[in-house]
Protein backbone atom coordinates (compact mmCIF):
# COMPACT_ATOMS: atom_id res chain seq x y z
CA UNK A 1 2.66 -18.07 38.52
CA UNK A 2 3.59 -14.58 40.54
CA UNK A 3 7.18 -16.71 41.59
CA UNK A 4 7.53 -17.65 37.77
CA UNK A 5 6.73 -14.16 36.95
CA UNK A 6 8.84 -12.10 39.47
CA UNK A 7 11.62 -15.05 39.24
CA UNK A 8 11.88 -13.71 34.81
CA UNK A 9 11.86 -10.08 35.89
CA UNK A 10 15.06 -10.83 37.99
CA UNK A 11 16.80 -12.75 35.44
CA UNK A 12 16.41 -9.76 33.04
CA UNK A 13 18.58 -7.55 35.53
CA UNK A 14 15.59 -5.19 35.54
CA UNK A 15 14.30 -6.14 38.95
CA UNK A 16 14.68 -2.81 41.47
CA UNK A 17 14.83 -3.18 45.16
CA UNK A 18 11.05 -3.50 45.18
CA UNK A 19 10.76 -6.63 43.47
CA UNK A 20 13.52 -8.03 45.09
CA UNK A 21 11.70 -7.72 48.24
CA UNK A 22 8.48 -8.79 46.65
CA UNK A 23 10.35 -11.97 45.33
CA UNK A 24 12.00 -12.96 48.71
CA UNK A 25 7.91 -12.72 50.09
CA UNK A 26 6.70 -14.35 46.82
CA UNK A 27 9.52 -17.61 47.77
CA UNK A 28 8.66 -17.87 51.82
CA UNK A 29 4.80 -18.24 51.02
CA UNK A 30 5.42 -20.93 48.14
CA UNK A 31 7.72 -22.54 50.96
CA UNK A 32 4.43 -22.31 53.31
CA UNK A 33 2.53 -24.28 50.53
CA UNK A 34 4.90 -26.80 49.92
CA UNK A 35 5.21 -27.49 53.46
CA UNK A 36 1.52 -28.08 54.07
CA UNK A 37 1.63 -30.26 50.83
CA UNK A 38 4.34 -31.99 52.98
CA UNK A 39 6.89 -31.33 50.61
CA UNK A 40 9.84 -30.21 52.95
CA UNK A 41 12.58 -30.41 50.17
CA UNK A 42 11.12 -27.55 48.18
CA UNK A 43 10.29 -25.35 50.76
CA UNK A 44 13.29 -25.61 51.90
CA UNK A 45 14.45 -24.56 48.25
CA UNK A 46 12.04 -21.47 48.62
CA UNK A 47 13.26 -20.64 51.78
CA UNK A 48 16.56 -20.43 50.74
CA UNK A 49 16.10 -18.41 48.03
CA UNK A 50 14.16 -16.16 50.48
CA UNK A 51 17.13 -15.57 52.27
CA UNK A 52 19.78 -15.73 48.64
CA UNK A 53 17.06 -12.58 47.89
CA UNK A 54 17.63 -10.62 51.41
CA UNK A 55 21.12 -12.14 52.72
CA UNK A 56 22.67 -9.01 50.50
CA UNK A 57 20.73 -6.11 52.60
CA UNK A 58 20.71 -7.59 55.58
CA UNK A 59 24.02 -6.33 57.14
CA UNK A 60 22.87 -2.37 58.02
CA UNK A 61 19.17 -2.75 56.83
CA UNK A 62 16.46 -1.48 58.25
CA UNK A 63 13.89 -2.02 55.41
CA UNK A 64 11.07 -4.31 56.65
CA UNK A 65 10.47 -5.67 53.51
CA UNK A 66 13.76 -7.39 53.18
CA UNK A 67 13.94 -8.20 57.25
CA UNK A 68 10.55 -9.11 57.32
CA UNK A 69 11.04 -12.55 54.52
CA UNK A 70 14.49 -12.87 55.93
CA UNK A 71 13.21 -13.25 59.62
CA UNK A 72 10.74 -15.71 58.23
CA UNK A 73 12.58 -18.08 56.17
CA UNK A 74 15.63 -18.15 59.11
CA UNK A 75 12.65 -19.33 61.47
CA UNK A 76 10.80 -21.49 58.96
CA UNK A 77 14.27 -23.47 58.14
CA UNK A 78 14.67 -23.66 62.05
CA UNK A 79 17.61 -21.33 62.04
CA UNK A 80 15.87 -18.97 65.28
CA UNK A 81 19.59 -18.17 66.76
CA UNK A 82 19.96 -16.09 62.81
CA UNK A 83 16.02 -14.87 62.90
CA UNK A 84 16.71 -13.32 66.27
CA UNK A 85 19.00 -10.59 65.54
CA UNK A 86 16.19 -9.73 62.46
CA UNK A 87 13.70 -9.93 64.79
CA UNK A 88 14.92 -7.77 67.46
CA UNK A 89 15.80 -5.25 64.14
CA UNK A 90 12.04 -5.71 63.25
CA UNK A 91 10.84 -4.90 66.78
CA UNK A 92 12.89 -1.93 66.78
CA UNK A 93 11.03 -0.60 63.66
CA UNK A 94 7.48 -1.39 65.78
CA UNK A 95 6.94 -3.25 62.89
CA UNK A 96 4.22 -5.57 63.62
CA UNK A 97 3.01 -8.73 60.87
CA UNK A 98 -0.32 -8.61 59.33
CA UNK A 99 0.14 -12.01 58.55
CA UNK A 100 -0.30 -14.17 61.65
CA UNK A 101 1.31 -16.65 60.41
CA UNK A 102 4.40 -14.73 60.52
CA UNK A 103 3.33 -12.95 63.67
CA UNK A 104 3.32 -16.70 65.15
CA UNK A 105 6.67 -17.21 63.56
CA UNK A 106 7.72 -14.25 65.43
CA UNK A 107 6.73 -15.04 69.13
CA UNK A 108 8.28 -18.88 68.40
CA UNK A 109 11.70 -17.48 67.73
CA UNK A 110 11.35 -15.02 70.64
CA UNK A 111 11.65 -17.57 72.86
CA UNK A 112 14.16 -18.54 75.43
């Protein structure tokens, strides 16, 4: 309901920066859930529209909330040669996950 929700408030052009952010969050955790119900084509969809959400701030960003679902959905799509770069941004910040699943996500893509 909170990706229906957020999803109308951005189709009203009345979404700020915020909910942008919140969206892009809102889309890589109902990717997580369609994953575990095995359902890779639409988390893939929600991935992607993570990264439609952040793809715009991305270039000289150093918000965490935008790098933060970015970095996720590049590494949950398999993409960790693109979640690197956000990553290392990330690291820069000392920002640090509260989520270990994204913390996990994190020290997968760091690899070698």
């Amino acid at each position: 309901q909170a990706l229906t929700l957020a999803g109308s408030l951005r189709e009203t052009s009345r979404a700020d920066r915020n909910a942008i952010a919140e969206l892009a969050q809102i889309n890589v955790l109902a990717g997580r859930i369609a994953s575990a119900l095995d359902d890779s084509s639409t988390a893939h969809t929600h991935w992607q529209a993570a990264l439609d959400l952040t793809l715009p701030e991305l270039p000289a960003s150093r918000d965490w909330r935008f790098l933060d679902p970015a970095a996720q959905a590049y590494s949950l799509l398999g993409d960790s040669a693109a979640a690197r770069p956000i990553i290392d941004r990330l690291n820069q910040l000392n920002f640090h996950s509260l989520d270990p699943l994204a913390a996990s996500l994190y020290d997968h893509a760091k690899l070698p």
